[in-house]
Protein backbone atom coordinates (compact mmCIF):
# COMPACT_ATOMS: atom_id res chain seq x y z
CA UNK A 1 -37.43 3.70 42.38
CA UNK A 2 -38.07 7.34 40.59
CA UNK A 3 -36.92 7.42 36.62
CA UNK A 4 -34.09 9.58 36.40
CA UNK A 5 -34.65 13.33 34.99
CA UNK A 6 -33.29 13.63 31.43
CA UNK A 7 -30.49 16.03 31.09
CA UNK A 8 -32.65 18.34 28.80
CA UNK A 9 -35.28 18.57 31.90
CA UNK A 10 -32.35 19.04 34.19
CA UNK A 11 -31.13 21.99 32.13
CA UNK A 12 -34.90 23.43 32.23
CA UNK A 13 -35.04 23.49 36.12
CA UNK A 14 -32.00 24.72 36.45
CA UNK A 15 -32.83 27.81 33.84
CA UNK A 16 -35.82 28.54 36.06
CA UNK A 17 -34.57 28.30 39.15
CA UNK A 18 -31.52 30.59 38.04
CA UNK A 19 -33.88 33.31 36.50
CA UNK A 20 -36.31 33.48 39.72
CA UNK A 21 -33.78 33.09 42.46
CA UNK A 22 -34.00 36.87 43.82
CA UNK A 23 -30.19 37.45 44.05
CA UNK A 24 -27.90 34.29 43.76
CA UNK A 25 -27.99 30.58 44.33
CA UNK A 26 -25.22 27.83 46.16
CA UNK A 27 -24.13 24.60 44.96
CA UNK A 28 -25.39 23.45 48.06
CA UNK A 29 -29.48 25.28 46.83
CA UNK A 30 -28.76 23.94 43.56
CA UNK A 31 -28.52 20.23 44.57
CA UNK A 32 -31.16 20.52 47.36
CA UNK A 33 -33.99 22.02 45.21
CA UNK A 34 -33.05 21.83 41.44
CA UNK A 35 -35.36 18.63 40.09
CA UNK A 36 -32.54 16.44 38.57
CA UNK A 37 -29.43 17.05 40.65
CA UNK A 38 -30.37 14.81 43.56
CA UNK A 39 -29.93 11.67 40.94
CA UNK A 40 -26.30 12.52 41.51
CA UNK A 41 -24.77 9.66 43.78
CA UNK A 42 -22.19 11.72 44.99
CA UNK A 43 -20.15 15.24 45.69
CA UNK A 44 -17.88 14.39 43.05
CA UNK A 45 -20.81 13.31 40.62
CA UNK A 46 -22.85 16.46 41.10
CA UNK A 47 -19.81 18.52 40.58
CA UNK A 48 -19.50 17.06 37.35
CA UNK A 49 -23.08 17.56 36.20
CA UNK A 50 -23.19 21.19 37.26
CA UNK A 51 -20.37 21.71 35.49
CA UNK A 52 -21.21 20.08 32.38
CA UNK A 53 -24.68 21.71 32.66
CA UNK A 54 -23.05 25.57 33.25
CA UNK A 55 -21.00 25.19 30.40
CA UNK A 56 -23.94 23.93 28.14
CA UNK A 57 -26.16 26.97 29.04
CA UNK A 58 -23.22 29.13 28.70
CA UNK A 59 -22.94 27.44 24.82
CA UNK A 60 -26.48 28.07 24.38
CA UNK A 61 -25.61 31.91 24.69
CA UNK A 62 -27.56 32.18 28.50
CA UNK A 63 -25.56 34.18 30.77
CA UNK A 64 -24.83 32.54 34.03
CA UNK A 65 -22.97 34.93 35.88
CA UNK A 66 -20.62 33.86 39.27
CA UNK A 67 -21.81 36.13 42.47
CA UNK A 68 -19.07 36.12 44.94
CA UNK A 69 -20.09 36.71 49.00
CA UNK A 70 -19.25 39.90 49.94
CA UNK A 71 -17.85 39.18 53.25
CA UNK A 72 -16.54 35.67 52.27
CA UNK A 73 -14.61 34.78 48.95
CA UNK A 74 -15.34 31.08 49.06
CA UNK A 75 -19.15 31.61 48.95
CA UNK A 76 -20.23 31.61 45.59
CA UNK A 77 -23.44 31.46 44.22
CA UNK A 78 -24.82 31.43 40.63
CA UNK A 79 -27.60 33.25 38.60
CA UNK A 80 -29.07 34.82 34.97
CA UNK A 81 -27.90 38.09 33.97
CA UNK A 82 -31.49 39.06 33.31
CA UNK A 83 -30.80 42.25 31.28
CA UNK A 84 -28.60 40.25 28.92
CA UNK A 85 -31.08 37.07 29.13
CA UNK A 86 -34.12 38.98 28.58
CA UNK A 87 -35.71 39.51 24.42
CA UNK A 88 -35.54 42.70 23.02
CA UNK A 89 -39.67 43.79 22.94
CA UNK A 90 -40.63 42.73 19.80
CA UNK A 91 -43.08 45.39 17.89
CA UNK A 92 -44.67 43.39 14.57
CA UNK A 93 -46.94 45.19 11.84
CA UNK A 94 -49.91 43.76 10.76
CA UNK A 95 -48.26 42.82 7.66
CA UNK A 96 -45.45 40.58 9.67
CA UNK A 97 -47.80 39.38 11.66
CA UNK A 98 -50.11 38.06 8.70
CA UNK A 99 -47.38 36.61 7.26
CA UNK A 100 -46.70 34.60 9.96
CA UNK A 101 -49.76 33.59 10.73
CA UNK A 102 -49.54 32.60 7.04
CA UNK A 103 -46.40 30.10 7.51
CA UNK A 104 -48.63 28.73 10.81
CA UNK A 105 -51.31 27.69 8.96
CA UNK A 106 -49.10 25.87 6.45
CA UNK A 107 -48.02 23.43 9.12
CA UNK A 108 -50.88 20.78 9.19
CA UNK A 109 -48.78 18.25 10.43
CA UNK A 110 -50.03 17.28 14.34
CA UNK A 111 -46.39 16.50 14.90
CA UNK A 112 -45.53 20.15 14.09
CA UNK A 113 -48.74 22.30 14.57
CA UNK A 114 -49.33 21.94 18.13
CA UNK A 115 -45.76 23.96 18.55
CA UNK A 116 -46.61 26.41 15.62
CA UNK A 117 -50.23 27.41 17.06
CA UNK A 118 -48.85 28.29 20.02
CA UNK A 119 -45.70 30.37 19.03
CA UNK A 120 -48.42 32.18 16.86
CA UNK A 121 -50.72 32.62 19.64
CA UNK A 122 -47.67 34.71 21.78
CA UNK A 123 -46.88 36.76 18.45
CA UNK A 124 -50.32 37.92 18.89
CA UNK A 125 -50.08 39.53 21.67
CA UNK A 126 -47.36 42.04 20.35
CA UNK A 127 -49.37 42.33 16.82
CA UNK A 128 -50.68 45.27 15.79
CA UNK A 129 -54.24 44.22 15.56
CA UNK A 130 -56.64 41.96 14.13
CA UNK A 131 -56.09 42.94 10.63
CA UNK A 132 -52.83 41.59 10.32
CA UNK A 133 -54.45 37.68 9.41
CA UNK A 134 -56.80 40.05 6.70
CA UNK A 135 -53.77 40.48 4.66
CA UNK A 136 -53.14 37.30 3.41
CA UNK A 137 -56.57 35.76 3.46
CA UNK A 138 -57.03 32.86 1.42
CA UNK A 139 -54.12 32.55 0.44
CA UNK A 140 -52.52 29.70 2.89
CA UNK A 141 -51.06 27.08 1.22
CA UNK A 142 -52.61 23.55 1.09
CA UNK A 143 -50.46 20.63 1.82
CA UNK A 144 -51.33 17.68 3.44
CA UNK A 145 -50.04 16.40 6.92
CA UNK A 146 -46.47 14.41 6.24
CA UNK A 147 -47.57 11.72 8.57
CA UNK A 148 -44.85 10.39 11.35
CA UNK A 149 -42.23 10.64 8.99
CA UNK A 150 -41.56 14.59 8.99
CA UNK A 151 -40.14 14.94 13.03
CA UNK A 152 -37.35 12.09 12.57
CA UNK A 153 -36.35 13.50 8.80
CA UNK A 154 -36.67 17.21 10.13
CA UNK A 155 -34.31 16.06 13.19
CA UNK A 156 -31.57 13.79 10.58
CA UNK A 157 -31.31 16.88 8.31
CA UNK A 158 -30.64 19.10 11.53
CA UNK A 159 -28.42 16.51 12.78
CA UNK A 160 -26.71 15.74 9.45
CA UNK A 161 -27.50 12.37 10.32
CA UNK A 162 -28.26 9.48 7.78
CA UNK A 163 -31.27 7.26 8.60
CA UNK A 164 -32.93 4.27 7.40
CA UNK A 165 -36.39 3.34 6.27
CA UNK A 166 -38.86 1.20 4.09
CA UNK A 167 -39.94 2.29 0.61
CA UNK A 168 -42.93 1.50 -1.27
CA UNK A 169 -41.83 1.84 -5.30
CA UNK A 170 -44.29 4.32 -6.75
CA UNK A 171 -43.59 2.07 -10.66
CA UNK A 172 -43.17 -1.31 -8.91
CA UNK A 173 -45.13 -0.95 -5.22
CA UNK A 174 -42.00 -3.19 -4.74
CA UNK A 175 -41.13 -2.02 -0.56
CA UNK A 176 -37.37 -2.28 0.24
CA UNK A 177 -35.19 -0.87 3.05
CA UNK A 178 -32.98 2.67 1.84
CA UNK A 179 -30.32 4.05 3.75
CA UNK A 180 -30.27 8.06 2.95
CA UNK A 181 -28.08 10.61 3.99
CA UNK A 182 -30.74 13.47 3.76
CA UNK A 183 -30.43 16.59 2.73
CA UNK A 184 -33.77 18.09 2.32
CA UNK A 185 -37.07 18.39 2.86
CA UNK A 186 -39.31 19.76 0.16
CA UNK A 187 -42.91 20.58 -0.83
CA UNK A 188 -44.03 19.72 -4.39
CA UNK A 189 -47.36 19.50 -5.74
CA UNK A 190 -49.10 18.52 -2.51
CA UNK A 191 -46.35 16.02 -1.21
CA UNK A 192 -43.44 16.01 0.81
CA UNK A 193 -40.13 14.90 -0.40
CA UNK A 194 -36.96 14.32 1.22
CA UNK A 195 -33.89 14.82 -1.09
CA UNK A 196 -30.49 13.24 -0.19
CA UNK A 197 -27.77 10.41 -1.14
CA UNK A 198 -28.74 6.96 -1.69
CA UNK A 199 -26.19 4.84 0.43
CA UNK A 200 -26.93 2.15 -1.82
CA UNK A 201 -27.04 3.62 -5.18
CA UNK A 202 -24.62 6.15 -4.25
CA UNK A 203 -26.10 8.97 -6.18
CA UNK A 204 -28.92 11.85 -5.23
CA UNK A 205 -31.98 10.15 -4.87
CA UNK A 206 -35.70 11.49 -3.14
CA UNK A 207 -38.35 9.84 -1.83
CA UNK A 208 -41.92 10.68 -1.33
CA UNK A 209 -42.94 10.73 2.11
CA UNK A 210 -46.32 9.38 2.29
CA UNK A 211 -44.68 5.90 0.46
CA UNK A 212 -42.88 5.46 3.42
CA UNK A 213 -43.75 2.49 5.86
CA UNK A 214 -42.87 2.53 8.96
CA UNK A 215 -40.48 4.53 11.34
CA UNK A 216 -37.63 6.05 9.99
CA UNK A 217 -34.46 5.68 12.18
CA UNK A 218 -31.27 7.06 12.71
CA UNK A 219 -28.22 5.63 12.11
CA UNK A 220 -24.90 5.75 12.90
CA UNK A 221 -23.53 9.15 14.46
CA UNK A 222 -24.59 13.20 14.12
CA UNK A 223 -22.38 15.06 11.99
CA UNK A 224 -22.19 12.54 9.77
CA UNK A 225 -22.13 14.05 6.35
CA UNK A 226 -21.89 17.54 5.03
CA UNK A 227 -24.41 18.72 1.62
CA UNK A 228 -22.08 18.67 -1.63
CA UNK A 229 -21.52 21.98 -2.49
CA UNK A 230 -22.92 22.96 -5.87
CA UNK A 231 -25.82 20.20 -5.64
CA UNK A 232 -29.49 22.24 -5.54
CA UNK A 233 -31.74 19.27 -3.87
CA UNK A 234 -34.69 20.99 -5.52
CA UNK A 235 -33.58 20.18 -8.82
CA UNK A 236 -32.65 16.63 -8.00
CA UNK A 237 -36.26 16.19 -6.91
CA UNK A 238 -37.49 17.87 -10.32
CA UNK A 239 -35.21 15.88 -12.51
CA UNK A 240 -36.46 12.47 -11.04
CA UNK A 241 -39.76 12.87 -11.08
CA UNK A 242 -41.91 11.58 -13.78
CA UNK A 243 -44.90 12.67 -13.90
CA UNK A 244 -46.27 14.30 -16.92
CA UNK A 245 -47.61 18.38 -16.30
CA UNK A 246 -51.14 18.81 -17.25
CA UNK A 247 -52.97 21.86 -17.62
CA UNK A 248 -56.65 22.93 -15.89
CA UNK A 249 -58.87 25.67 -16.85
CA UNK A 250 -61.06 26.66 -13.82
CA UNK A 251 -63.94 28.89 -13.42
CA UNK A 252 -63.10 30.51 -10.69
CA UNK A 253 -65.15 33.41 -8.34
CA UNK A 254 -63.71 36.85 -8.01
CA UNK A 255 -61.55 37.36 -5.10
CA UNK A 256 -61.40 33.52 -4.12
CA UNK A 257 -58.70 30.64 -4.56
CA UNK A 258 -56.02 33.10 -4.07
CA UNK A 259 -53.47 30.34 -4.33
CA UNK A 260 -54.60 29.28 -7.47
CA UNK A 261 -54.72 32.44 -9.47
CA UNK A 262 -50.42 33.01 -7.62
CA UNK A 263 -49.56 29.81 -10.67
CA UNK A 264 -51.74 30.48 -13.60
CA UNK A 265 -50.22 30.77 -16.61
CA UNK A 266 -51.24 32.19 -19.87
CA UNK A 267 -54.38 31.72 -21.39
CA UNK A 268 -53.54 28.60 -24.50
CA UNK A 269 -54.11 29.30 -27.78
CA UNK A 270 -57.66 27.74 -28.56
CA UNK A 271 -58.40 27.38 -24.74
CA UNK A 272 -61.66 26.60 -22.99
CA UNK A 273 -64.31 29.51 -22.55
CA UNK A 274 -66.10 30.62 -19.65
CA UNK A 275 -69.83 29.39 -20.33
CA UNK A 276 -73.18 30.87 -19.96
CA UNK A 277 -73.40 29.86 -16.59
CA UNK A 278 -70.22 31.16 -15.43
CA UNK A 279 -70.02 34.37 -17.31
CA UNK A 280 -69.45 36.10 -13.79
CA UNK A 281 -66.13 34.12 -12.73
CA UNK A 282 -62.67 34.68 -14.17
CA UNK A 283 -61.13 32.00 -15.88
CA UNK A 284 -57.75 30.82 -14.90
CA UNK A 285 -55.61 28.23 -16.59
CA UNK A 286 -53.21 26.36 -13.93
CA UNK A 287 -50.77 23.65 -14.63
CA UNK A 288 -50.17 20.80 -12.14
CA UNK A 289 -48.56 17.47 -11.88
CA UNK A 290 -50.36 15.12 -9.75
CA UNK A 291 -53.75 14.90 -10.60
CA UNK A 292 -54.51 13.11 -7.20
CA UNK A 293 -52.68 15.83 -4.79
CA UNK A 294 -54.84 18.46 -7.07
CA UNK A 295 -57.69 16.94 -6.89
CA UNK A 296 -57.27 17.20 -3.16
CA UNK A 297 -56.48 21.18 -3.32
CA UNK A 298 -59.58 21.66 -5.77
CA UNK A 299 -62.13 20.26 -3.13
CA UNK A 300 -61.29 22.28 -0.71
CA UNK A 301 -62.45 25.30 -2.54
CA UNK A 302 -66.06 23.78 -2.67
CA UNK A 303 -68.83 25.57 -5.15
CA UNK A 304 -65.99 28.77 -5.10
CA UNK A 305 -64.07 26.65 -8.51
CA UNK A 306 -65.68 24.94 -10.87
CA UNK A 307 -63.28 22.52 -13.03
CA UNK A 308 -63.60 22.92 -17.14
CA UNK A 309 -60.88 21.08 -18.60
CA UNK A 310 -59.46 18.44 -18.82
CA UNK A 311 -62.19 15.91 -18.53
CA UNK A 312 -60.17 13.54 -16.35
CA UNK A 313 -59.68 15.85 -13.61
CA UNK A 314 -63.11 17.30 -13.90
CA UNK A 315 -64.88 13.43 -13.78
CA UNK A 316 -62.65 13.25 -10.44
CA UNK A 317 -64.04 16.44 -8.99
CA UNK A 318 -67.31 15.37 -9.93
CA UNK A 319 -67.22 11.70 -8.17
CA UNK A 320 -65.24 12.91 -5.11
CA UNK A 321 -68.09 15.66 -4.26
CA UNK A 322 -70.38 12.67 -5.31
CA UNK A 323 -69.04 10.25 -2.74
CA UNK A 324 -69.17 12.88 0.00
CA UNK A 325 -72.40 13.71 -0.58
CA UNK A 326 -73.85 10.06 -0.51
CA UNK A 327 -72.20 10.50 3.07
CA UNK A 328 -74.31 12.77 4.14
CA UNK A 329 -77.22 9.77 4.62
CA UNK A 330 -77.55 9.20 8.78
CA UNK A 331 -80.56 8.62 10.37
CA UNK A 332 -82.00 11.65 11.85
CA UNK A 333 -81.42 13.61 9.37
CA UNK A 334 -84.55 16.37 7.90
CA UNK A 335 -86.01 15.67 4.67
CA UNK A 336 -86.73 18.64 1.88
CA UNK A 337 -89.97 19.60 3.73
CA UNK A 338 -87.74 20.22 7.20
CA UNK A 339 -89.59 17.30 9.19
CA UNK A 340 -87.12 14.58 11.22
CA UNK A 341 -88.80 11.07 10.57
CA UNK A 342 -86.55 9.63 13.45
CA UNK A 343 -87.31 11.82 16.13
């Protein structure tokens, strides 16, 4: 026996049907050669599900209109107002158009990029030319993938649903289940955060992402909570986090690591200078929290930044790159003089 269509499939076919049918469909089309209405077991049962159905596409602001015969009043027949269902033509500059090609790029997330790439790809078309991505190059923001977490937090914050989940202790590494009603979701140095109440604690609490193990689940009903008014999540995130801010002066190439130079600060008083090597790069001072997560953001830039102070974070740069390059060892590989000695 066939699985049943889902009601959000249903709703699909019906859409499409509606919007090709050349002027009107019957009940009697509908259930003959809509995928999803022959589940119905009876007259009565279909009745109800078309109903239900009309009046959710009518909620989701798509006009269904009522065609009555013209020689009969009992024949009736359904379709899309396609002047009132159809978008507006949509005319983007290059600079809109970079922009979002900008917020694209910045989900990395499989869960999320598959849906963004494409929605991109269809802007395209009504750009206004291949300049548009020129306009913000380099300067797309680095932050790594959320992992499986992201969709069912994204969804509970939609939903205003409260979920539950296990927590590795960043202090402890102590994992116990929480119970969050969550607000939410936020970038900060590299990591994801979702902000929200504590069930247990009662009070604002947030939680890194990537220390969560596990799925996270939903529980109890939608609509289950509203956000205190006159709480900013953002700062409950700052105020709990406890890391201490350090400060990096980086050689950096002209016209590269645009995000970079966007949170320098001032130059300290008694800071590092460029040296002989380097006269040619501009020196940027730029504060950050986790030395890991920037770690992460200063490899990417390759030979383009080269890390001055503090030692720390420069001895990390300098054994990452290290480790990658004792990667680069396979068999088959050319020596210095170009010749393959396993081929």
């Amino acid at each position: 026996m066939a699985e049943p269509i889902p009601p959000a499939e249903r709703l699909l076919n019906l859409v499409i049907a509606l919007v090709n049918t050349g002027s009107r469909m019957s009940k009697e089309q509908i259930r003959s050669t809509v995928a999803g209405y022959g589940d119905a077991a009876s007259d009565d049962a279909f009745e109800r599900m078309f109903e239900r159905d009309k009046d959710a596409l009518r909620d989701l602001g798509i006009p269904i209109l009522t065609v009555t015969g013209r020689g009969h009043g009992d024949d009736i027949g359904y379709r899309i107002d396609q002047d009132a269902y159809a978008m507006p033509q949509v005319d983007l500059t290059a600079a809109e158009l970079g922009v979002l090609s900008l917020a694209a790029q910045f989900w990395q997330d499989r869960t999320l990029r598959t849906d963004a790439t494409r929605a991109l790809t269809k802007l395209r078309a009504v750009g206004s030319g291949p300049e548009a991505e020129d306009l913000v190059a380099g300067l797309a923001p680095r932050v790594p993938a959320a992992g499986a977490a992201l969709g069912p937090l994204l969804d509970a914050v939609h939903a205003h649903q409260a979920v539950t989940f296990s927590y590795r202790a960043a202090s402890t590494g102590e994992v116990r289940t929480r119970v969050l009603e969550p607000w939410r979701l936020l970038v900060r140095e590299g990591g994801w955060y979702v902000v929200g109440l504590d069930r247990d604690r009662e009070a604002a609490r947030s939680f890194r992402l990537s220390r969560i193990e596990g799925p996270v689940r939903g529980v109890g009903p939608t609509a289950a909570f509203v956000v205190p008014v006159g709480i900013d999540p953002a700062a409950v995130l700052d105020s709990r986090r406890t890391e201490t801010s350090a400060i990096a002066a980086l050689a950096v190439r002209p016209e590269r690591a645009s995000a970079l130079r966007s949170r320098a600060t001032s130059r300290p008083e008694g800071s590092t200078q460029l040296p002989p090597g380097l006269v040619d790069r501009d020196l940027i001072h730029v504060p950050y929290t986790s030395i890991t997560a920037f770690v992460d953001e200063v490899v990417g830039y390759a030979d383009a930044v080269v890390v001055l102070e503090p030692d720390e974070l420069r001895d990390r740069i300098v054994a990452r790159l290290q480790a990658a390059s004792a990667l680069d060892t396979t068999p088959g590989r050319t020596d210095s003089e170009g010749v393959n000695r396993h081929g």
